[in-house]
N, C-alpha and C. Protein backbone atom coordinates (compact mmCIF):
# COMPACT_ATOMS: atom_id res chain seq x y z
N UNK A 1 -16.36 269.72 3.60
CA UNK A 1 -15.32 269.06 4.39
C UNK A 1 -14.37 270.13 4.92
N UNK A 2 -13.57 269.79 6.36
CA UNK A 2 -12.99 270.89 6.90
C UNK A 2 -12.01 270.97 6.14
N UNK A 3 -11.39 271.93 6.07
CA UNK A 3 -9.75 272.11 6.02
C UNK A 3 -9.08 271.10 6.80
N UNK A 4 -7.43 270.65 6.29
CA UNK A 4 -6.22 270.01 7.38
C UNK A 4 -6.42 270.97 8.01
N UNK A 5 -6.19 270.53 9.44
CA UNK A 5 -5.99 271.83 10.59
C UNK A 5 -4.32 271.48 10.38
N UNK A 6 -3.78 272.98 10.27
CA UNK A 6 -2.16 272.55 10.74
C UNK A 6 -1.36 273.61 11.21
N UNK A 7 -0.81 272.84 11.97
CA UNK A 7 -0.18 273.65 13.13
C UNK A 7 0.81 274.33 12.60
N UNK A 8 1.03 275.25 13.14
CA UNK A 8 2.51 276.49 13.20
C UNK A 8 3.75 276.12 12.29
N UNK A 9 3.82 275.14 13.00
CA UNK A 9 5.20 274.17 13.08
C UNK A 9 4.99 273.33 11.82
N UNK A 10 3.87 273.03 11.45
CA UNK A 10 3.70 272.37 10.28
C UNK A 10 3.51 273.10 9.14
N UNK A 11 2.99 274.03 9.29
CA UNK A 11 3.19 275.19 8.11
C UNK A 11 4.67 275.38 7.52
N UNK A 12 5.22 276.06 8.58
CA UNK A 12 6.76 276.58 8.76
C UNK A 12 7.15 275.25 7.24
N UNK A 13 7.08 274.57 7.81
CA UNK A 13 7.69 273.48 7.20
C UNK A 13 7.16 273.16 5.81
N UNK A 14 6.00 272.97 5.90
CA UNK A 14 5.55 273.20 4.15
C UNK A 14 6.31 274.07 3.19
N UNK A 15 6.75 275.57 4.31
CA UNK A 15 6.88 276.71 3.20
C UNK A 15 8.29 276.14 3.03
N UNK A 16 8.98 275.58 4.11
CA UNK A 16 10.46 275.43 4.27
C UNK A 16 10.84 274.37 3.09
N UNK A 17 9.96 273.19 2.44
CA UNK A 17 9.96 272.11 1.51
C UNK A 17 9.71 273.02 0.31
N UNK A 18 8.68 273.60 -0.03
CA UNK A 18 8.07 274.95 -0.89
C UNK A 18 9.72 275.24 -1.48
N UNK A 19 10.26 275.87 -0.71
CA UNK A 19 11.65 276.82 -0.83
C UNK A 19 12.32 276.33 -1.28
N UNK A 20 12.89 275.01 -0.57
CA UNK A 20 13.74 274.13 -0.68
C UNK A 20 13.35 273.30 -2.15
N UNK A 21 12.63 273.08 -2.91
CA UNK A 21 12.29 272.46 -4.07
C UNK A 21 12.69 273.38 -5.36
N UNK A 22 12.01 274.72 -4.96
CA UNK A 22 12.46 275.77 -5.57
C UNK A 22 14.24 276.07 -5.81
N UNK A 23 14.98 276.16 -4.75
CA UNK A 23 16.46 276.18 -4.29
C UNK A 23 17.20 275.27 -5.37
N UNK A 24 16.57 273.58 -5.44
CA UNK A 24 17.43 272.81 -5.80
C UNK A 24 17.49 272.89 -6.79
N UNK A 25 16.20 273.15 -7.28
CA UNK A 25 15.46 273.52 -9.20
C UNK A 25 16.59 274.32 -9.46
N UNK A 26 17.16 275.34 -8.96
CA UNK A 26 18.05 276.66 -8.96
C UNK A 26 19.16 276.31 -9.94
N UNK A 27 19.74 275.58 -8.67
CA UNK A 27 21.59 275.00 -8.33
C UNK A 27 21.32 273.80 -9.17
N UNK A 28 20.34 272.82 -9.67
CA UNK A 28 20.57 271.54 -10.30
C UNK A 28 19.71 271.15 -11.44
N UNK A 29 18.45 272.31 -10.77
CA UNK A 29 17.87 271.45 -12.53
C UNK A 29 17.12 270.61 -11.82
N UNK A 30 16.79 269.97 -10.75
CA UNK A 30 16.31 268.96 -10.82
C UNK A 30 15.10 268.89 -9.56
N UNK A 31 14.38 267.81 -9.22
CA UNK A 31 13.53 267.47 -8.17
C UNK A 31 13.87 267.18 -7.14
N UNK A 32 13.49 267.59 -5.57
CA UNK A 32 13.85 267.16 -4.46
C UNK A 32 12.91 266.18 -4.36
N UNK A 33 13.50 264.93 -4.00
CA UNK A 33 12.70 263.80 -2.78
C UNK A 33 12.66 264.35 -1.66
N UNK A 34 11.46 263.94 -1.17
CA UNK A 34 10.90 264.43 0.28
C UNK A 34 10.53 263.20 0.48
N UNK A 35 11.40 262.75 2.37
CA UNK A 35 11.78 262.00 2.54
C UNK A 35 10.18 261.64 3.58
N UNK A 36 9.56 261.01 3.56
CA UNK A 36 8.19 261.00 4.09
C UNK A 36 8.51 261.30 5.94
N UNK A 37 9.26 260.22 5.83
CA UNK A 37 9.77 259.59 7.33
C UNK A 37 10.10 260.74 7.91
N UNK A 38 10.34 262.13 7.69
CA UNK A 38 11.14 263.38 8.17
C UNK A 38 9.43 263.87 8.83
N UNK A 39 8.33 263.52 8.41
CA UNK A 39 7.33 264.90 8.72
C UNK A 39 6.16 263.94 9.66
N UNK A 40 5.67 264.94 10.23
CA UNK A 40 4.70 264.13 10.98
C UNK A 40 3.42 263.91 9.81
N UNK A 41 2.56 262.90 10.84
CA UNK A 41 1.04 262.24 10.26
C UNK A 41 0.23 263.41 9.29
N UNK A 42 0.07 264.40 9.69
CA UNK A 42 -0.81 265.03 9.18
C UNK A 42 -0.27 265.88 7.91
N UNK A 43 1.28 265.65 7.32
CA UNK A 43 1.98 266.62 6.13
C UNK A 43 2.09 265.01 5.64
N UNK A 44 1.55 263.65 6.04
CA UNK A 44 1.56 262.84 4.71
C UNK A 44 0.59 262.69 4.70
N UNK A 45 -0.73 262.81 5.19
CA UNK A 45 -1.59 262.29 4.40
C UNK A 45 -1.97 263.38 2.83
N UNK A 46 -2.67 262.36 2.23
CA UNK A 46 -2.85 262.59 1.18
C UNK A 46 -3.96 264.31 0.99
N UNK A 47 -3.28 264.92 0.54
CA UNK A 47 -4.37 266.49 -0.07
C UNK A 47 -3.84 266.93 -0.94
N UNK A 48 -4.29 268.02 -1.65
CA UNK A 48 -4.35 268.56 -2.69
C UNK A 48 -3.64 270.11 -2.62
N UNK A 49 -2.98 270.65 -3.32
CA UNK A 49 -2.20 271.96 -2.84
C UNK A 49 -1.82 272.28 -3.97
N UNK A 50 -1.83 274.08 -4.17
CA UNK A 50 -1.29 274.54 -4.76
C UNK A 50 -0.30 275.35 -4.66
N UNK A 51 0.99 275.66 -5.53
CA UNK A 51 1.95 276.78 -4.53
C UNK A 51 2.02 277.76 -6.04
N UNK A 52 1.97 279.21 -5.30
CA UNK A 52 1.94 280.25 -6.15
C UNK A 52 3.14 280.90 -5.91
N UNK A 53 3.99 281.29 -7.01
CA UNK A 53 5.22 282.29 -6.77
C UNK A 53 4.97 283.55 -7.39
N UNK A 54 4.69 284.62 -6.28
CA UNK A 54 5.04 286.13 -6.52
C UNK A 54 6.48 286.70 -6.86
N UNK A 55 6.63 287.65 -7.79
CA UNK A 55 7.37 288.61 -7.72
C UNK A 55 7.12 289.72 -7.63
N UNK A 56 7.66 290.54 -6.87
CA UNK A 56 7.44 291.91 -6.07
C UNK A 56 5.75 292.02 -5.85
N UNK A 57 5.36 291.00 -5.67
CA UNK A 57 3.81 291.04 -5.38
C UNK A 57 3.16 290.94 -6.94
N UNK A 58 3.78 290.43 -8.02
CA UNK A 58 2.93 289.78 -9.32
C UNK A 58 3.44 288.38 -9.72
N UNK A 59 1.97 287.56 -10.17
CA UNK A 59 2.13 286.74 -10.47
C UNK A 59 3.01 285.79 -11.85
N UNK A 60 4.00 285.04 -10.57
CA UNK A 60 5.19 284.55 -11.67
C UNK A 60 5.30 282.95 -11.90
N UNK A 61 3.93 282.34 -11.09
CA UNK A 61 3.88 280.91 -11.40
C UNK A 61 3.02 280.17 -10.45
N UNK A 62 2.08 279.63 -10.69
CA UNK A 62 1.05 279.05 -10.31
C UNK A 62 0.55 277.81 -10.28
N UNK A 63 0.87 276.47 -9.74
CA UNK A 63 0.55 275.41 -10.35
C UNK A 63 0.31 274.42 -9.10
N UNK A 64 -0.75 273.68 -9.40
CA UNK A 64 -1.38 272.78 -8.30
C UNK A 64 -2.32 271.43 -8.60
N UNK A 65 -2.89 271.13 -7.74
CA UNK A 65 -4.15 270.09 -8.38
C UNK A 65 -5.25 270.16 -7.87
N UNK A 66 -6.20 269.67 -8.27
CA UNK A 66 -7.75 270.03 -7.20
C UNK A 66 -8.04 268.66 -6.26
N UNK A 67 -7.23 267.63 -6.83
CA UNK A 67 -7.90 266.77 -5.91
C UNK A 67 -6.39 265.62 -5.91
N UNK A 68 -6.61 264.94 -4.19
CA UNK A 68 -5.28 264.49 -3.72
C UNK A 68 -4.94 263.46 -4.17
N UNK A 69 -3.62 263.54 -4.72
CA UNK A 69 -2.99 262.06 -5.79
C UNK A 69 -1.82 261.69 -5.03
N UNK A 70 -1.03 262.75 -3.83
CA UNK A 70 -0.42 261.99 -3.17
C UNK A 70 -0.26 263.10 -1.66
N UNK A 71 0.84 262.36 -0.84
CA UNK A 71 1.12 262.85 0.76
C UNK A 71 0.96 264.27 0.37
N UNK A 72 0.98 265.48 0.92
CA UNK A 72 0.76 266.61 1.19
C UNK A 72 1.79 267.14 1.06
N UNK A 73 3.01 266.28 1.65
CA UNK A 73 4.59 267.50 1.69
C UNK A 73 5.38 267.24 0.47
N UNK A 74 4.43 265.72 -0.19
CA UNK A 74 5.47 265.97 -1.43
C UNK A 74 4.55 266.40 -2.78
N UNK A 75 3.40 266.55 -2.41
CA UNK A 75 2.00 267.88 -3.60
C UNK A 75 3.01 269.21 -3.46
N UNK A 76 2.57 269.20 -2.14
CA UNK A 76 4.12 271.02 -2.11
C UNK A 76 5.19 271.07 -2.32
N UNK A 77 6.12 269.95 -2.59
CA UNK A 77 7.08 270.21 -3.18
C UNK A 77 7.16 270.17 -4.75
N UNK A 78 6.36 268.92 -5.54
CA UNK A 78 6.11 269.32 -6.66
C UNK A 78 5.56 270.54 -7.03
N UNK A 79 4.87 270.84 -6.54
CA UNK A 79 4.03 271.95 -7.49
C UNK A 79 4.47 273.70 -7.01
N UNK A 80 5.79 273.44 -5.70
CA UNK A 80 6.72 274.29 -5.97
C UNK A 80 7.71 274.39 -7.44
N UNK A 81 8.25 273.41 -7.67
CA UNK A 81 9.24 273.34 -8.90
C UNK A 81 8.30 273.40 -9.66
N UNK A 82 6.94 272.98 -10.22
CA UNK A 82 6.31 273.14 -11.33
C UNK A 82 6.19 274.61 -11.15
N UNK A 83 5.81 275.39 -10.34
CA UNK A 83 5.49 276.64 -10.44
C UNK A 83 6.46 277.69 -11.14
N UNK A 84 7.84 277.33 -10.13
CA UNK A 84 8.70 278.29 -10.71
C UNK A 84 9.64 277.74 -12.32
N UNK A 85 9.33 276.74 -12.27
CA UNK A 85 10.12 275.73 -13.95
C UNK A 85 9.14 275.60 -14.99
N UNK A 86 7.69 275.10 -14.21
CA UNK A 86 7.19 274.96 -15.66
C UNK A 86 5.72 275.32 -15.53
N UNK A 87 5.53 276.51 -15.10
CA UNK A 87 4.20 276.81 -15.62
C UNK A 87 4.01 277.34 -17.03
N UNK A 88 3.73 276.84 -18.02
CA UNK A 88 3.63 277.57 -19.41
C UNK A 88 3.46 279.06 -20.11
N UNK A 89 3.24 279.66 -18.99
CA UNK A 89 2.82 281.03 -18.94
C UNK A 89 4.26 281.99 -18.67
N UNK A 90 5.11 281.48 -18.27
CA UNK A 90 6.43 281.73 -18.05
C UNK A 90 7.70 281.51 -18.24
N UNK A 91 8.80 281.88 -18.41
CA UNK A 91 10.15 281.31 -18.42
C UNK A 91 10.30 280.72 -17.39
N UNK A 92 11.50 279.76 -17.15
CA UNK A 92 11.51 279.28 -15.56
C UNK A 92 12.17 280.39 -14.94
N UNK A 93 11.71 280.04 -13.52
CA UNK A 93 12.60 281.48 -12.76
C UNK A 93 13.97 281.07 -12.32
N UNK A 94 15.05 282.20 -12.73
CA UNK A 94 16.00 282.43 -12.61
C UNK A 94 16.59 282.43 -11.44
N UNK A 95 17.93 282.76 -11.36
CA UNK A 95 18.57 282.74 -9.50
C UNK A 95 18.25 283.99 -9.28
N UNK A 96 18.58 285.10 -10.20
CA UNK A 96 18.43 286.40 -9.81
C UNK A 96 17.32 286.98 -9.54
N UNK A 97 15.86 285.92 -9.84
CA UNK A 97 15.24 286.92 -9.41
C UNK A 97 13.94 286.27 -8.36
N UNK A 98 14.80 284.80 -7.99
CA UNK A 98 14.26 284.15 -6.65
C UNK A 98 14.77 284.61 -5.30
N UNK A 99 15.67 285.71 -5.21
CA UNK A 99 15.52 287.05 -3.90
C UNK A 99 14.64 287.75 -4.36
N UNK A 100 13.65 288.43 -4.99
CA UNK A 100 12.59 288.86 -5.58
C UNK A 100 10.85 288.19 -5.08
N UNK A 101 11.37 286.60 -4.73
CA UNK A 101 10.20 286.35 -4.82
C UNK A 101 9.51 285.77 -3.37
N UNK A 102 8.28 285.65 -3.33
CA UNK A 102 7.24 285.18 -1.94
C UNK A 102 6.54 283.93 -2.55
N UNK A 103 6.42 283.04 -1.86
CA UNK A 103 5.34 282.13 -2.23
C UNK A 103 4.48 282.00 -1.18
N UNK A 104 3.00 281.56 -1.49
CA UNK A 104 1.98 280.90 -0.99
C UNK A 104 1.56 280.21 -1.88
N UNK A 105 0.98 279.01 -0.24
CA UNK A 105 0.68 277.66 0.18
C UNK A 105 -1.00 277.51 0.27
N UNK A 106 -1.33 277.01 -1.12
CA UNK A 106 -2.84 276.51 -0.28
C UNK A 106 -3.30 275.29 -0.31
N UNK A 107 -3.87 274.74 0.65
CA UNK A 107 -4.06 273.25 0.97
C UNK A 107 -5.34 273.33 0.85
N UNK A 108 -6.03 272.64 -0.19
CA UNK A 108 -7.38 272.33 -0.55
C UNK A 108 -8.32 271.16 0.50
N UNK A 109 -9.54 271.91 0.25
CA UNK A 109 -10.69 270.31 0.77
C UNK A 109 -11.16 269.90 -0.41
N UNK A 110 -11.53 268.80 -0.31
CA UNK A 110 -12.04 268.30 -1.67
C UNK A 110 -13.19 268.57 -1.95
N UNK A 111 -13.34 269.16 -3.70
CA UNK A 111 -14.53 269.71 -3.96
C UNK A 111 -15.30 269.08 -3.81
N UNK A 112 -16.36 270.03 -3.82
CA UNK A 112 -17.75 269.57 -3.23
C UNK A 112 -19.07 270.22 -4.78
N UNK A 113 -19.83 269.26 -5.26
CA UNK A 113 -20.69 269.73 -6.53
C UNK A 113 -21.31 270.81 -5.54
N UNK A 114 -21.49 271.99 -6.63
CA UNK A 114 -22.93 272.82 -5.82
C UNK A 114 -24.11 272.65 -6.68
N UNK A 115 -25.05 272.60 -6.05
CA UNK A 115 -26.26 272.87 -6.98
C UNK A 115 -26.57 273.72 -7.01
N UNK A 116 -27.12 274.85 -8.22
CA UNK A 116 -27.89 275.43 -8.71
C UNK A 116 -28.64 275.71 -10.34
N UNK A 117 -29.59 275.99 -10.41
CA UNK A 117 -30.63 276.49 -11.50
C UNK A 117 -30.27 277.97 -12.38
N UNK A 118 -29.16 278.43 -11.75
CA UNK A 118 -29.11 279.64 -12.86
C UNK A 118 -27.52 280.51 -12.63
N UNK A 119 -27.23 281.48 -13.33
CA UNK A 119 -25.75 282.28 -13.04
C UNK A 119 -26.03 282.83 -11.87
N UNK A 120 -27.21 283.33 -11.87
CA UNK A 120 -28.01 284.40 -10.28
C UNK A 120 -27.75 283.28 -9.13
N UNK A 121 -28.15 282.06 -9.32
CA UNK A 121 -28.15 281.15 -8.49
C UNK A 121 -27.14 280.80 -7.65
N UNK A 122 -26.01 280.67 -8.71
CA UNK A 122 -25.20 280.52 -8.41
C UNK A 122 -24.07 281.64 -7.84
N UNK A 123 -24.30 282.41 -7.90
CA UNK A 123 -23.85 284.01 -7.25
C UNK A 123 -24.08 283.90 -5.73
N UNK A 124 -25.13 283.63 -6.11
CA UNK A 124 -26.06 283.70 -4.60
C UNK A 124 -25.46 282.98 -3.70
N UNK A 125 -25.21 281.33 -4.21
CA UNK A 125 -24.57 280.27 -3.46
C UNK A 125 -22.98 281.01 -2.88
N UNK A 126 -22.36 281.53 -3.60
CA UNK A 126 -21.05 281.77 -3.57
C UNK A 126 -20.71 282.58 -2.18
N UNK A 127 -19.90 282.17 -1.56
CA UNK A 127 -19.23 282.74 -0.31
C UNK A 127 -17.80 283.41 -0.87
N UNK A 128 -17.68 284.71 -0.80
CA UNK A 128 -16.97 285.47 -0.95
C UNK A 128 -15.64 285.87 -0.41
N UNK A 129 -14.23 285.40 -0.53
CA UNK A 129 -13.30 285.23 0.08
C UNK A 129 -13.02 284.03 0.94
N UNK A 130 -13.98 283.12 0.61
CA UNK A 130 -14.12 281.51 1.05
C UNK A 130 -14.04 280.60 -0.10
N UNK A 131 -14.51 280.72 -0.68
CA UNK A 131 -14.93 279.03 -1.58
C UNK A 131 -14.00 279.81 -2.87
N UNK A 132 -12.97 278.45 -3.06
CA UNK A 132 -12.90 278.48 -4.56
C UNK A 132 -13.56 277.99 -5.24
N UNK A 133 -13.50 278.16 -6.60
CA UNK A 133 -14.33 277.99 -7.14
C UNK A 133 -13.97 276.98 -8.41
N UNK A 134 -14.24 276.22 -9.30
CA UNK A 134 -14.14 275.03 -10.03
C UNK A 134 -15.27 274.90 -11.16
N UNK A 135 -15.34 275.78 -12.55
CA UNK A 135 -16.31 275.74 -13.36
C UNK A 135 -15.64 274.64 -14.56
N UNK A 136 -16.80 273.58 -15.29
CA UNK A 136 -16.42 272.71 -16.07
C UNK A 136 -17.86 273.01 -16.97
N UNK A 137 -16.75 272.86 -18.22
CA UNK A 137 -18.76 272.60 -19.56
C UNK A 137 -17.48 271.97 -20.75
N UNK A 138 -18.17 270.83 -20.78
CA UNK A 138 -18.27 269.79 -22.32
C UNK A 138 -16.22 270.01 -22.36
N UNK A 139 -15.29 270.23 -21.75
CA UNK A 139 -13.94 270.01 -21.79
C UNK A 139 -13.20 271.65 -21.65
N UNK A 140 -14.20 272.18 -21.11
CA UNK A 140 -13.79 273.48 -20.40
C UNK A 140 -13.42 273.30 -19.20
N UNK A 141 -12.16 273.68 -18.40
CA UNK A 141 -12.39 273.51 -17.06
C UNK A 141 -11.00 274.51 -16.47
N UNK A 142 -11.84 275.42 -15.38
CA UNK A 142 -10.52 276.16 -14.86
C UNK A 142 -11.55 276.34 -13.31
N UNK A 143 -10.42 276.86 -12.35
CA UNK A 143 -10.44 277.38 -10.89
C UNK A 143 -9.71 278.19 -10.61
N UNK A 144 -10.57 279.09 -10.22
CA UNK A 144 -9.81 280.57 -9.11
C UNK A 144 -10.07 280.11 -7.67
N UNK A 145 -8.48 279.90 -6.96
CA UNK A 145 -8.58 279.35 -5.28
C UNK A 145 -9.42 280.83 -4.38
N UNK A 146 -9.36 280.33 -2.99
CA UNK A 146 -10.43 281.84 -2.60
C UNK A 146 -9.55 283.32 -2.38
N UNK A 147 -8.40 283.01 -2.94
CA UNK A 147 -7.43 284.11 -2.77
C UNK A 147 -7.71 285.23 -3.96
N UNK A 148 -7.89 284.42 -5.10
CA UNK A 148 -8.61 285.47 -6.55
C UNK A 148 -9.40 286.26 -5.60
N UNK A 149 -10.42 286.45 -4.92
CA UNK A 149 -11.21 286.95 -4.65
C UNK A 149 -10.87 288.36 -4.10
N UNK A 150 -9.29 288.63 -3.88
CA UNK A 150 -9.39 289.80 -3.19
C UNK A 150 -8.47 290.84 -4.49
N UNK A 151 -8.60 289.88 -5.93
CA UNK A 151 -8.28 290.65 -6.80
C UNK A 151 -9.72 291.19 -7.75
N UNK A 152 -10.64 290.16 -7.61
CA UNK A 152 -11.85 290.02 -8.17
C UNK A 152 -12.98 290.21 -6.99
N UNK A 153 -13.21 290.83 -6.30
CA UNK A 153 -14.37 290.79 -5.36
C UNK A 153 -15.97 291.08 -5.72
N UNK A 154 -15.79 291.34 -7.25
CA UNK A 154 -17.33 291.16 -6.95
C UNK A 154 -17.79 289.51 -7.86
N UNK A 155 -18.58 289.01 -7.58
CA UNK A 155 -19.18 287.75 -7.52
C UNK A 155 -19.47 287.39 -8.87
N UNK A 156 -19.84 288.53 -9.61
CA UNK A 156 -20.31 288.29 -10.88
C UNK A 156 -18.83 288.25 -11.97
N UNK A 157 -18.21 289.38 -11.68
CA UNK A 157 -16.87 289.52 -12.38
C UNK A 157 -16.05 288.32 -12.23
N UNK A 158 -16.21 287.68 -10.73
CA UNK A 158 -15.66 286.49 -10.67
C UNK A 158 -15.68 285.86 -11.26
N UNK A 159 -17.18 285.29 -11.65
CA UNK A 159 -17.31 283.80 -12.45
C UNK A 159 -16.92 284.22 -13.83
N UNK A 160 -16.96 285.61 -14.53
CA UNK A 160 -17.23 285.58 -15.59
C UNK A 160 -15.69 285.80 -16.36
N UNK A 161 -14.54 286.42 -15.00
CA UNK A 161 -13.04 286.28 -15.72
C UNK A 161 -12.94 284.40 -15.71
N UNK A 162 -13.69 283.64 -14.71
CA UNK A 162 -13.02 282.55 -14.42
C UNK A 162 -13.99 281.20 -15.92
N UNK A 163 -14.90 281.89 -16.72
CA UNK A 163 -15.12 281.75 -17.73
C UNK A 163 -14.32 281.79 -18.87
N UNK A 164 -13.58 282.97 -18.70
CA UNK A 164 -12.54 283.64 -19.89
C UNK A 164 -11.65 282.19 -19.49
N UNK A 165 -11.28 282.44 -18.72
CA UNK A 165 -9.93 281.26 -17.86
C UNK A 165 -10.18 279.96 -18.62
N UNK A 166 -11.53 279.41 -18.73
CA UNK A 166 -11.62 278.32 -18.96
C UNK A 166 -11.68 277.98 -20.39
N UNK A 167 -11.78 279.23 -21.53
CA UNK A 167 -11.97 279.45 -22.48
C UNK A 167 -13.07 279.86 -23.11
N UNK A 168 -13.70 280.01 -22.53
CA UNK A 168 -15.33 280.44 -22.66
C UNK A 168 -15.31 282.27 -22.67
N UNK A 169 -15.97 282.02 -23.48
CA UNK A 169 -16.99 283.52 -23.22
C UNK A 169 -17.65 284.48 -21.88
N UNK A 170 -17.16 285.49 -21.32
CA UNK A 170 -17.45 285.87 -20.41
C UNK A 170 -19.01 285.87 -19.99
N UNK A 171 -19.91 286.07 -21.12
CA UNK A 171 -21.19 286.14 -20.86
C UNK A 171 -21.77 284.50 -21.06
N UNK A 172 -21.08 283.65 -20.94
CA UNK A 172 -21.62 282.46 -21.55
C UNK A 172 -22.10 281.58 -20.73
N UNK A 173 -23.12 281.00 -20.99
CA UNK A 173 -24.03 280.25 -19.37
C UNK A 173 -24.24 279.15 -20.42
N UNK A 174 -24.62 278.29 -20.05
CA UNK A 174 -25.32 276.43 -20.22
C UNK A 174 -25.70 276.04 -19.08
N UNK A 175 -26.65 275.21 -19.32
CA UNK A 175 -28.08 274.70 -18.47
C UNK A 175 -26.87 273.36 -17.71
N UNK A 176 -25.98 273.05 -18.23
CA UNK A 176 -25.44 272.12 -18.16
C UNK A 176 -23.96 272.16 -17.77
N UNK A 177 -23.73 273.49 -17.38
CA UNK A 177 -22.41 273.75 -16.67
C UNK A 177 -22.20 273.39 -15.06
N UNK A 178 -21.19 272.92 -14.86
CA UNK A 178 -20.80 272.31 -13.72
C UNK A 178 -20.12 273.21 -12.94
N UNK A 179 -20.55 273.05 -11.61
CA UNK A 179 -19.57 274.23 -10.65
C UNK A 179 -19.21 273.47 -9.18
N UNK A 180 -17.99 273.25 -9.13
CA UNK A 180 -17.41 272.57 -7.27
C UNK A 180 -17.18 274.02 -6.76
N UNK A 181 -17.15 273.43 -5.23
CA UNK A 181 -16.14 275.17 -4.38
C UNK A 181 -15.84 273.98 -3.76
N UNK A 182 -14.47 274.75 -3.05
CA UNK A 182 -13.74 273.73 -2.25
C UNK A 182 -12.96 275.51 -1.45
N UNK A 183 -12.30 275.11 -0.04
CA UNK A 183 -11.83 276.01 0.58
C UNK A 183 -11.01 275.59 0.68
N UNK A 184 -9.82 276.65 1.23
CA UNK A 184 -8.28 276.53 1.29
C UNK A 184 -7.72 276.99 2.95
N UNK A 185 -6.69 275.94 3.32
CA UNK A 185 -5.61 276.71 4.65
C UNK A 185 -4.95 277.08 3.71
N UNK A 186 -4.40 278.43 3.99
CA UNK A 186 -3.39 279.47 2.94
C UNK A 186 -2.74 279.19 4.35
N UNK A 187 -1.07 279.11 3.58
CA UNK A 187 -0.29 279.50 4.21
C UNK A 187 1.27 280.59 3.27
């Protein structure tokens, strides 16, 4: 399935809700409502998004969903404040050091199963700086979006940190492991 196509102007504005969720988290502690009626057709329908907060270019909070539970501008605004308040991996971020920080925006398609018969197989399938990726076995389950890829570029190292991720064993394969890719508009 394609990507939302979205325009300039609609980006702008994602990052501008992004910010602004982040901002209020700041000064209040609390959640912005995003007022639907403010954005055009294509920032409510329903998708899936994740928003990542850098500092000085390292990762300071990460949090999203794989598949769409509500409008688009208010996925990006939650999972702005989840990023910088409550990703578990972190303290929440501070005032002082949100001049410090960049975020990106990625707007998911909905995964798609891949088939294959083996780890090789599945290598093979893999498009490189395109497809995220989505591995599940028996209540294992993690995803690297296609942006990992330009920290991880080779194919094999990929799957096998995004194993560790899921709790698994880097070398660890089952006949019976599950794999989606789904692609992202980064903004």
């Amino acid at each position: 399935m394609p990507c939302i196509n979205l325009l300039d102007e609609e980006k702008k504005q994602l990052y501008e809700v992004a910010s602004q969720a982040i901002e209020l988290g700041l000064a209040s502690g609390g959640r912005r409502i995003v007022d639907l009626s403010r954005f055009p057709d294509t920032l409510r329908q329903q998708a899936a998004s994740f928003v990542t907060v850098l500092k000085k270019g390292e990762l300071r909070g990460c949090i999203g969903v794989l598949e769409a539970i509500r409008p688009l501008v208010q996925d990006v605004s939650h999972n702005a404040y989840s990023a910088a308040f409550e990703d578990p991996r972190f303290a929440p971020l501070r005032q002082e050091e949100w001049r410090l920080c960049a975020l990106h925006i990625s707007v998911l398609t909905p995964p798609q199963l891949l088939s294959f018969t083996s780890e090789q197989d599945l290598i093979c399938k893999l498009k490189a700086g395109e497809d995220g990726l989505i591995l599940s076995w028996r209540g294992h389950r993690a995803t690297f979006l296609p942006s990992v890829w330009e920290q991880l570029p080779d194919p094999r190292v990929f799957i096998s940190e995004l194993k560790r991720k899921a709790g698994l064993e880097k070398e660890f394969w089952a006949d019976d492991i599950k794999a989606e890719i789904y692609q992202t508009t980064y903004i």
